[in-house]
PDB file of N, CA and C in Angstrom:
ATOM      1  N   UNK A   1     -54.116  62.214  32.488  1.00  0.00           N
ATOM      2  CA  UNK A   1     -54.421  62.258  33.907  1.00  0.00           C
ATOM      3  C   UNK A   1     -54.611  60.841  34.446  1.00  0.00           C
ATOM      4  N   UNK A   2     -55.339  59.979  33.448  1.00  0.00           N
ATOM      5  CA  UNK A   2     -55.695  58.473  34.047  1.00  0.00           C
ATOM      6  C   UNK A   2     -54.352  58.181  34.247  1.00  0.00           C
ATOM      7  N   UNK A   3     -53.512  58.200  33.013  1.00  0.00           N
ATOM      8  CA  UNK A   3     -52.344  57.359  32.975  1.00  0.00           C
ATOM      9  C   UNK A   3     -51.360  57.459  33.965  1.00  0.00           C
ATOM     10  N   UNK A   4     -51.328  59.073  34.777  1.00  0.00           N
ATOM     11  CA  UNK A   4     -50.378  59.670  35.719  1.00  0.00           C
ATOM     12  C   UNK A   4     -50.807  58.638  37.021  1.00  0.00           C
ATOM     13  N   UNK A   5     -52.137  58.722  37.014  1.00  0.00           N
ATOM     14  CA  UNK A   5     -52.997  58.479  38.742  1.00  0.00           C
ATOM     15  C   UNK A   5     -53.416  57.115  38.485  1.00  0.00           C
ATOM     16  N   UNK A   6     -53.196  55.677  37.718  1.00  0.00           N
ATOM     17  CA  UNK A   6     -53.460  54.506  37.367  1.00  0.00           C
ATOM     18  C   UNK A   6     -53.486  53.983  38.943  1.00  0.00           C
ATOM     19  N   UNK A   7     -52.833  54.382  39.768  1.00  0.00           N
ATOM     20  CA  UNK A   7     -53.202  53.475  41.229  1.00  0.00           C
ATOM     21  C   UNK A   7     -54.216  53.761  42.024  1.00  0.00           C
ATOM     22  N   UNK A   8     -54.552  55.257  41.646  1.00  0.00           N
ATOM     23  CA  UNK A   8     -56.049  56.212  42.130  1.00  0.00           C
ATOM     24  C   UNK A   8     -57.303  55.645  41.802  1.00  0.00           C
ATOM     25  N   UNK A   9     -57.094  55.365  40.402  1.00  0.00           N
ATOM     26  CA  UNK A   9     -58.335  55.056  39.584  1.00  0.00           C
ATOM     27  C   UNK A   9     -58.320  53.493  39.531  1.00  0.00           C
ATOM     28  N   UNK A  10     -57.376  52.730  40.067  1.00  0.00           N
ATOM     29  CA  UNK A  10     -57.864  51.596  39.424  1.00  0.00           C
ATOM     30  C   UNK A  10     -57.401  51.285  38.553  1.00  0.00           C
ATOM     31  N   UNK A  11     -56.924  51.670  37.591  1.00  0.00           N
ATOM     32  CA  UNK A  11     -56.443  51.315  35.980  1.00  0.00           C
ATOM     33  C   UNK A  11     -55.105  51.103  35.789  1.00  0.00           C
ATOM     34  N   UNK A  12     -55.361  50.055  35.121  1.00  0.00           N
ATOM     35  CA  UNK A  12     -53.536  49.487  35.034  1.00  0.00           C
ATOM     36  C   UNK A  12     -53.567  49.257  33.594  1.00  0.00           C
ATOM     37  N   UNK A  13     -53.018  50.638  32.557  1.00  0.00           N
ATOM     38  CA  UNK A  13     -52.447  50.833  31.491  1.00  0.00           C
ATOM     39  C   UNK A  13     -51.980  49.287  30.748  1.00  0.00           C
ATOM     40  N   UNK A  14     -50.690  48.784  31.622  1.00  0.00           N
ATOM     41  CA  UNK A  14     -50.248  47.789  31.280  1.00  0.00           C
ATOM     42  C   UNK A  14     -50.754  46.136  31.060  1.00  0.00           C
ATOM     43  N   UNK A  15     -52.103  46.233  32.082  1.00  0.00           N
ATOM     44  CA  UNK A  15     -52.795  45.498  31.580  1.00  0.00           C
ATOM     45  C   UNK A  15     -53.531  45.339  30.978  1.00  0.00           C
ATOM     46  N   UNK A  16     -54.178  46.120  30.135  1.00  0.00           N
ATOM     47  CA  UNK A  16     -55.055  46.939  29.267  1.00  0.00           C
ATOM     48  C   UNK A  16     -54.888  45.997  27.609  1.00  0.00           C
ATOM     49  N   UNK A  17     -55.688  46.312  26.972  1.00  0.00           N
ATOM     50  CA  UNK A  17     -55.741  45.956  25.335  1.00  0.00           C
ATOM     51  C   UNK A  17     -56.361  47.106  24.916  1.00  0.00           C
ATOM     52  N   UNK A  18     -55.515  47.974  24.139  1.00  0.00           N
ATOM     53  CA  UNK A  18     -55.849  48.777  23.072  1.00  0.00           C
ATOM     54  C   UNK A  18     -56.807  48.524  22.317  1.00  0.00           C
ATOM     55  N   UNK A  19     -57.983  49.782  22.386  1.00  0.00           N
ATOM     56  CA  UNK A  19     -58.849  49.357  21.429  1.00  0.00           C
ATOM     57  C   UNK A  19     -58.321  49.958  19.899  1.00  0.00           C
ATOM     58  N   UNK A  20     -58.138  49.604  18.794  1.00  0.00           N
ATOM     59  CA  UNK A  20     -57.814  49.868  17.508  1.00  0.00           C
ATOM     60  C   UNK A  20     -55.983  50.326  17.908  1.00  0.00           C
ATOM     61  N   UNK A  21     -55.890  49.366  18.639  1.00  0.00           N
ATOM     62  CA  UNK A  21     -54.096  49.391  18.790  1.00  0.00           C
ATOM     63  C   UNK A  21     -53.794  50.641  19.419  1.00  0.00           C
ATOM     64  N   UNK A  22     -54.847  52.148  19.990  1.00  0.00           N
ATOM     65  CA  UNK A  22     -54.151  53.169  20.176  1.00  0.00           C
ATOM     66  C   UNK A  22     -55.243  54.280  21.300  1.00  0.00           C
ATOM     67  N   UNK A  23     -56.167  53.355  21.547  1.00  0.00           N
ATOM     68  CA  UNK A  23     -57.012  53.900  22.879  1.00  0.00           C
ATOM     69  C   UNK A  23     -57.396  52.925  23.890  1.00  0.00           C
ATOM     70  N   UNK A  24     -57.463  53.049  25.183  1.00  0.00           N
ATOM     71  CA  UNK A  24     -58.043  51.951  25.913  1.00  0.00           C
ATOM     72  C   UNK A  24     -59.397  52.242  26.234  1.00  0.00           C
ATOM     73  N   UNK A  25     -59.808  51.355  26.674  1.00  0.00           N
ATOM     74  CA  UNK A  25     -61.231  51.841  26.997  1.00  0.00           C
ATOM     75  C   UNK A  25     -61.453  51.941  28.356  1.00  0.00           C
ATOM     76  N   UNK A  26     -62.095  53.428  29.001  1.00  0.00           N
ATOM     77  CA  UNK A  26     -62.054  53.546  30.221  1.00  0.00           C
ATOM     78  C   UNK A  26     -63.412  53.531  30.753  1.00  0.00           C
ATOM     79  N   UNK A  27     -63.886  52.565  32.151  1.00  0.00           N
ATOM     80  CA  UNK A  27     -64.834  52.465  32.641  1.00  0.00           C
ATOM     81  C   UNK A  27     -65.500  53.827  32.763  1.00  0.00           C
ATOM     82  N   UNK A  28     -67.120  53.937  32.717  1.00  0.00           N
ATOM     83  CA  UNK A  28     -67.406  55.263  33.255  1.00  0.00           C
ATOM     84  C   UNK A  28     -67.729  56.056  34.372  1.00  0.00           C
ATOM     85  N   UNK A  29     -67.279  54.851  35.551  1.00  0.00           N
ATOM     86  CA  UNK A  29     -66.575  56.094  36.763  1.00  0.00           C
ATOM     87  C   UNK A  29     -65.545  56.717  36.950  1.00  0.00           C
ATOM     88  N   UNK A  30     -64.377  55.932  35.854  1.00  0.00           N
ATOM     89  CA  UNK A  30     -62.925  56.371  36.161  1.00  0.00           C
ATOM     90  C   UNK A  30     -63.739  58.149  34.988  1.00  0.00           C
ATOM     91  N   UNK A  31     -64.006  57.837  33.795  1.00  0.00           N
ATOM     92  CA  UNK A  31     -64.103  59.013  33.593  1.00  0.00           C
ATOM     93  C   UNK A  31     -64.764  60.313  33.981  1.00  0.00           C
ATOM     94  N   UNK A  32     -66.135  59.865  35.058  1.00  0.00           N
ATOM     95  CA  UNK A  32     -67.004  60.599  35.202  1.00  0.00           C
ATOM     96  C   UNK A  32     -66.428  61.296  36.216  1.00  0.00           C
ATOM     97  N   UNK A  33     -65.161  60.767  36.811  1.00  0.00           N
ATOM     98  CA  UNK A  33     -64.278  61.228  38.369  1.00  0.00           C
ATOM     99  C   UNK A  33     -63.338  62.342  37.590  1.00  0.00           C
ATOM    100  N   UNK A  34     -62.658  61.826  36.048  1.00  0.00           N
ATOM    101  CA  UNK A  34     -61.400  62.942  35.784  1.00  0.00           C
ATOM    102  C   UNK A  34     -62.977  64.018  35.299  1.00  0.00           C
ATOM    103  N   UNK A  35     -63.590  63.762  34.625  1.00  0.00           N
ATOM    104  CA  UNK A  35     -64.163  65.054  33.795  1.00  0.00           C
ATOM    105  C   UNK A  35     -64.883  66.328  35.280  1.00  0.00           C
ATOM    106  N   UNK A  36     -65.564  65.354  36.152  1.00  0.00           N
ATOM    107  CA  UNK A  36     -65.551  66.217  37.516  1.00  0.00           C
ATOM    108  C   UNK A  36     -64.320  66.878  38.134  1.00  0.00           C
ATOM    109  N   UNK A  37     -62.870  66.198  38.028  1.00  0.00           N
ATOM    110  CA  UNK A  37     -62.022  66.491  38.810  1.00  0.00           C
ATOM    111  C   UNK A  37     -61.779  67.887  37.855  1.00  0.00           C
ATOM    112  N   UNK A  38     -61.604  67.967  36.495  1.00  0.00           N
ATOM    113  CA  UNK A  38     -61.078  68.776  35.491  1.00  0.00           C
ATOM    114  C   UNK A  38     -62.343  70.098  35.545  1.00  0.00           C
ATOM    115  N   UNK A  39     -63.548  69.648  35.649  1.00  0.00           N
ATOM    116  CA  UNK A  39     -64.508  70.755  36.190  1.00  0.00           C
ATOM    117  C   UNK A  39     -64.207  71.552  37.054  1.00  0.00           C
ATOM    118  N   UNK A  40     -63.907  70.949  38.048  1.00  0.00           N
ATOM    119  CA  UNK A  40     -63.994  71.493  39.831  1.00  0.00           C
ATOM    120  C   UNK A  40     -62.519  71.966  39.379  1.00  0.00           C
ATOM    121  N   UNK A  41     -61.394  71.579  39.248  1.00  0.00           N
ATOM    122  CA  UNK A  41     -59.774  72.336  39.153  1.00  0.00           C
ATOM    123  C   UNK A  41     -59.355  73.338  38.507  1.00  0.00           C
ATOM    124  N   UNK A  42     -60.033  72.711  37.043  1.00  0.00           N
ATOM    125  CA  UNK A  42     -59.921  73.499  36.421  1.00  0.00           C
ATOM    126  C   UNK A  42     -61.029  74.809  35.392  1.00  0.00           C
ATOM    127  N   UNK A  43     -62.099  74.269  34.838  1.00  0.00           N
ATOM    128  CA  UNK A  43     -62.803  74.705  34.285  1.00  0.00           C
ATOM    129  C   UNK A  43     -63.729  75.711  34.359  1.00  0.00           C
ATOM    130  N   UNK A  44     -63.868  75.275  36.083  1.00  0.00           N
ATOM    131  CA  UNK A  44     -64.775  76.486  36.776  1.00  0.00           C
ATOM    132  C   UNK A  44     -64.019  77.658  37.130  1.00  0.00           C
ATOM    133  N   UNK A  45     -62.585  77.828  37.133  1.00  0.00           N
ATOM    134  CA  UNK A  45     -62.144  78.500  37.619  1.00  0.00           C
ATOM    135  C   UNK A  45     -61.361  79.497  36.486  1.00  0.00           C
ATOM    136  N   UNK A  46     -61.551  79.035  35.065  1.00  0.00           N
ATOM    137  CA  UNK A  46     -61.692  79.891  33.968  1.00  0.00           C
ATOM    138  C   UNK A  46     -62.643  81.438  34.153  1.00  0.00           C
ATOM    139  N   UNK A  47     -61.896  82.642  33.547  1.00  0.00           N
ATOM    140  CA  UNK A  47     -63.641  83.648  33.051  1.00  0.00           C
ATOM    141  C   UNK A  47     -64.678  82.934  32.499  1.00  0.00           C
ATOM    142  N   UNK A  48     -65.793  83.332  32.292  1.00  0.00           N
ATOM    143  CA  UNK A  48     -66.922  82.955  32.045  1.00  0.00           C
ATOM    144  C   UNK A  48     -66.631  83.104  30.697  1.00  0.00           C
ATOM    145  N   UNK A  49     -67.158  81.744  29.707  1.00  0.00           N
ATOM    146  CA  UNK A  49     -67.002  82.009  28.227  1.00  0.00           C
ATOM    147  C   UNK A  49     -68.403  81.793  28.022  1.00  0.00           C
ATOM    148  N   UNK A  50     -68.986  82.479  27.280  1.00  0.00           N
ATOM    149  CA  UNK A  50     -70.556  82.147  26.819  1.00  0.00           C
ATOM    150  C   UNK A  50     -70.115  80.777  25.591  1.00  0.00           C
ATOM    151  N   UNK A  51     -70.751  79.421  25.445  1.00  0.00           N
ATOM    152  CA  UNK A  51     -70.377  78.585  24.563  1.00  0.00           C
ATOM    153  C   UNK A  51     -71.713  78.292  23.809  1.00  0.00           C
ATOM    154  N   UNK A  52     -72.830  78.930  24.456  1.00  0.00           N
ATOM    155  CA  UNK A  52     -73.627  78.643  24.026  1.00  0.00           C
ATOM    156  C   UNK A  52     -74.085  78.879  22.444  1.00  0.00           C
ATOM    157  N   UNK A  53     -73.263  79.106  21.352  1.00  0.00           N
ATOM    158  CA  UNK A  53     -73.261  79.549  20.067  1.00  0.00           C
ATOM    159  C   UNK A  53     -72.055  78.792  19.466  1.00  0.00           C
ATOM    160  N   UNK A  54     -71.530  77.325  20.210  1.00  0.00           N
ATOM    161  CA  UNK A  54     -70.421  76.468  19.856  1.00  0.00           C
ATOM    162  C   UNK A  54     -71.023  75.790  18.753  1.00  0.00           C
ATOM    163  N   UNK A  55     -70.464  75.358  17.653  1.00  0.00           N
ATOM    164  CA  UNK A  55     -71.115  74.731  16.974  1.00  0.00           C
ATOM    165  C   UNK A  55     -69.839  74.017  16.126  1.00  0.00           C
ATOM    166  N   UNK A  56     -70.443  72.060  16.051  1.00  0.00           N
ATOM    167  CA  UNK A  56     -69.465  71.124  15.487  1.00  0.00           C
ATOM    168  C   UNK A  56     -69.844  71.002  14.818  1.00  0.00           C
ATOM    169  N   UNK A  57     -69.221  70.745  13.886  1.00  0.00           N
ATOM    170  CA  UNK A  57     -69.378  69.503  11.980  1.00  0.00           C
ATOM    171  C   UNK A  57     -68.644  68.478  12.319  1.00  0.00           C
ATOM    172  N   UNK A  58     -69.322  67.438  12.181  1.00  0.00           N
ATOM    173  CA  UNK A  58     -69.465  66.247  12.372  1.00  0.00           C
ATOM    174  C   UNK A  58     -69.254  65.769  10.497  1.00  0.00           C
ATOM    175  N   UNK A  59     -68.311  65.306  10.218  1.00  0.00           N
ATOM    176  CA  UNK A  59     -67.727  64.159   8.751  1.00  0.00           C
ATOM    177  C   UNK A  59     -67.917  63.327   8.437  1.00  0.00           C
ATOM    178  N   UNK A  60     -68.237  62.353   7.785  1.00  0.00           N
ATOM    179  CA  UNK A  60     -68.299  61.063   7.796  1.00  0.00           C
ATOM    180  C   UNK A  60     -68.343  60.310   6.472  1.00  0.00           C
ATOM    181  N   UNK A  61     -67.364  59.233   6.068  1.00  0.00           N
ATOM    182  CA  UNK A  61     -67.157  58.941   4.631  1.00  0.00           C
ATOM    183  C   UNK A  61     -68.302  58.164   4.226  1.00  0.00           C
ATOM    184  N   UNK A  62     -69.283  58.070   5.316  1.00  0.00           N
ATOM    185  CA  UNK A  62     -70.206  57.351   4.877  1.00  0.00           C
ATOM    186  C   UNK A  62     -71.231  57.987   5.037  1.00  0.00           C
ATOM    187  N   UNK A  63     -72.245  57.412   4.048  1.00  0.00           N
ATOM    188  CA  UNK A  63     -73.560  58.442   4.155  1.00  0.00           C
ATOM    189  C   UNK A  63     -74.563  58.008   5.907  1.00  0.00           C
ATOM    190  N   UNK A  64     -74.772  58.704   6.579  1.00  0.00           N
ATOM    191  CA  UNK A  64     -75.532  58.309   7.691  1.00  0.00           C
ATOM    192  C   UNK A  64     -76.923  57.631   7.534  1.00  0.00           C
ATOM    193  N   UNK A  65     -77.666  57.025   8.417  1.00  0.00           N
ATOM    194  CA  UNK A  65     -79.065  56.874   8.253  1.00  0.00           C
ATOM    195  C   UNK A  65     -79.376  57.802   8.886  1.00  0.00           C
ATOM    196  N   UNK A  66     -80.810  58.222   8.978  1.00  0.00           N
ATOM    197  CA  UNK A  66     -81.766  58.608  10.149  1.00  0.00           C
ATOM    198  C   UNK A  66     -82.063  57.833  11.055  1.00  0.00           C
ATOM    199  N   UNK A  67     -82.824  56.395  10.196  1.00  0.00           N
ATOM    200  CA  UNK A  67     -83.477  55.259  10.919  1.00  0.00           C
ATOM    201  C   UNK A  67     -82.090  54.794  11.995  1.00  0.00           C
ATOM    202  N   UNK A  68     -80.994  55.031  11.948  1.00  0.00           N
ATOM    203  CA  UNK A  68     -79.947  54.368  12.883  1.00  0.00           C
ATOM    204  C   UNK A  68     -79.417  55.605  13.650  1.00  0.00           C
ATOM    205  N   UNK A  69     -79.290  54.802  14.655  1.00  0.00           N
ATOM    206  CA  UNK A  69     -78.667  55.533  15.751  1.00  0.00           C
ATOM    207  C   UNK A  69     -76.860  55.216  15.747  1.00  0.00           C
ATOM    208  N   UNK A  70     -76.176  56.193  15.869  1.00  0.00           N
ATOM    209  CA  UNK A  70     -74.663  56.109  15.218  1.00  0.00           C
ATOM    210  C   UNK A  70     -73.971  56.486  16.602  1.00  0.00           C
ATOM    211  N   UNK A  71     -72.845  55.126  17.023  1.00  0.00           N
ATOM    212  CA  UNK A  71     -72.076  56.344  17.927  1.00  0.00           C
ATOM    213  C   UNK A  71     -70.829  56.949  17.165  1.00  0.00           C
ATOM    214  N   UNK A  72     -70.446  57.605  18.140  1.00  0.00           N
ATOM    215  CA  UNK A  72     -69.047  58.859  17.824  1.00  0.00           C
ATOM    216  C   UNK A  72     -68.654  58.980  18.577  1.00  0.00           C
ATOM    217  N   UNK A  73     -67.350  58.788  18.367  1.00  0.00           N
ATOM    218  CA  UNK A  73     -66.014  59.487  19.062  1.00  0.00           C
ATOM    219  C   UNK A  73     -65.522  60.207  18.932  1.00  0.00           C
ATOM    220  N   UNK A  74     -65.120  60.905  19.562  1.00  0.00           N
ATOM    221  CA  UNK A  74     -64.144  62.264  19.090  1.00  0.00           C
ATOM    222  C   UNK A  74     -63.301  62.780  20.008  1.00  0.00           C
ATOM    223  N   UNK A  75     -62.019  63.388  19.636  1.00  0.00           N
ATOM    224  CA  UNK A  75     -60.851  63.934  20.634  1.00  0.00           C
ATOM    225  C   UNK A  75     -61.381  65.780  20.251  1.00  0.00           C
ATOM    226  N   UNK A  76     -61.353  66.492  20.905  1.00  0.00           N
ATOM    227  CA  UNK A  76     -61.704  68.072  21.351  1.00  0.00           C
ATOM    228  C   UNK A  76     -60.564  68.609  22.009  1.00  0.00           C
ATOM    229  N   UNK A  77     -60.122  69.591  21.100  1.00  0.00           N
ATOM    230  CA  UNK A  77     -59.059  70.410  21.902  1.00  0.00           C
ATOM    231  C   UNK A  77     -59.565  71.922  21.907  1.00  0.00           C
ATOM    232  N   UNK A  78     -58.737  72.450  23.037  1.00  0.00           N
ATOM    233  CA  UNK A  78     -59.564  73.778  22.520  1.00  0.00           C
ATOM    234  C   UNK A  78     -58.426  74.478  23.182  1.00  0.00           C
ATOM    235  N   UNK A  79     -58.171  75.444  22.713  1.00  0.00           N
ATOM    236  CA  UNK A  79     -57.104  76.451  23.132  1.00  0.00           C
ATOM    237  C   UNK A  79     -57.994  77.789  23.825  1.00  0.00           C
ATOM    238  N   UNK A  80     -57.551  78.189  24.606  1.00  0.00           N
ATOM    239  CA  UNK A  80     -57.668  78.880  25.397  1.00  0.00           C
ATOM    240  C   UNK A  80     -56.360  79.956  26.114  1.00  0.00           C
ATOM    241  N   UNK A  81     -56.672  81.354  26.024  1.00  0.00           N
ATOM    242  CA  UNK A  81     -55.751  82.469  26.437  1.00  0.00           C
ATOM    243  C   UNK A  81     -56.417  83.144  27.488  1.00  0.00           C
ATOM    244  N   UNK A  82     -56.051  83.297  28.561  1.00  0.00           N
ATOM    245  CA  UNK A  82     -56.050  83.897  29.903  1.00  0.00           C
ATOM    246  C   UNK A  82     -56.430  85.706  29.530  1.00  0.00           C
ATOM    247  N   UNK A  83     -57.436  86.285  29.819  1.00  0.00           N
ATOM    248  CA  UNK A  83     -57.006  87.200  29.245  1.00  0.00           C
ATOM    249  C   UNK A  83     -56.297  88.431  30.384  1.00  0.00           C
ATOM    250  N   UNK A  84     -55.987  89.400  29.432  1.00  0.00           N
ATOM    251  CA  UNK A  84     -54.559  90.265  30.514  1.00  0.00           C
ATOM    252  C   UNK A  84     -54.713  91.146  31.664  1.00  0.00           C
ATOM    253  N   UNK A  85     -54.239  90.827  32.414  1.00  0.00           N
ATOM    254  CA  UNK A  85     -54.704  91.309  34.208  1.00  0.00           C
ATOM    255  C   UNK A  85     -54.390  92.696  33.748  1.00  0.00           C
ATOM    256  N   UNK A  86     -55.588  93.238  34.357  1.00  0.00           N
ATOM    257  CA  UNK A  86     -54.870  94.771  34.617  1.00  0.00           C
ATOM    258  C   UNK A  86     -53.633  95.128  35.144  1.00  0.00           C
ATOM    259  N   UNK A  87     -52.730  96.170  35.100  1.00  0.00           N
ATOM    260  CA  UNK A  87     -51.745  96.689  35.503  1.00  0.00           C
ATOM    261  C   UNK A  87     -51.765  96.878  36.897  1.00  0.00           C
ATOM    262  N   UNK A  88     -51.483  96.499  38.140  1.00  0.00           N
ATOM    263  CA  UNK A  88     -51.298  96.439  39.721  1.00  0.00           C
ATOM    264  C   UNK A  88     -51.389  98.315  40.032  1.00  0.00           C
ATOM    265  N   UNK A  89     -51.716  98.496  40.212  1.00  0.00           N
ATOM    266  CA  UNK A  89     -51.464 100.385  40.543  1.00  0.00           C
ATOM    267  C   UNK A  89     -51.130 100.433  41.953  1.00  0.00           C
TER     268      UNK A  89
END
């Protein structure tokens, strides 16, 4: 979505430096605008899914601390099926 609307947001791809050669890093109004825009377009306008019983595992080749605070990244996909309209009578 950033990459489509780069003159909307401000962001110019091409001038950019890849962080680890294969993400850029996006300010957090440009994101706080798509994750609202993707709310309001799209998300709210899903059936109601109860998520409240979602639950991640989180990996890591290294052993964690407690005493440290760790960030994370992560990409989330989630598939989703419409479910089937009743028959029109």
């Amino acid at each position: 979505m950033i990459s489509r609307n780069w003159d909307r947001f401000g962001f110019h791809p091409e001038q950019e430096q890849k962080v680890e050669g294969e993400f850029y890093r996006i300010d957090k109004p440009i994101v706080q605008s798509v994750v609202n825009q993707l709310y309001d377009n799209v998300i709210c306008k899903l059936p109601f899914t109860d998520v409240s019983k979602l639950q991640i595992h989180l990996q890591s080749p290294v052993k964690p601390s407690n005493s440290n605070l760790h960030q994370v990244s992560m990409q989330l996909k989630v598939k989703y099926r419409f479910p089937m309209a009743a028959p029109a009578e």
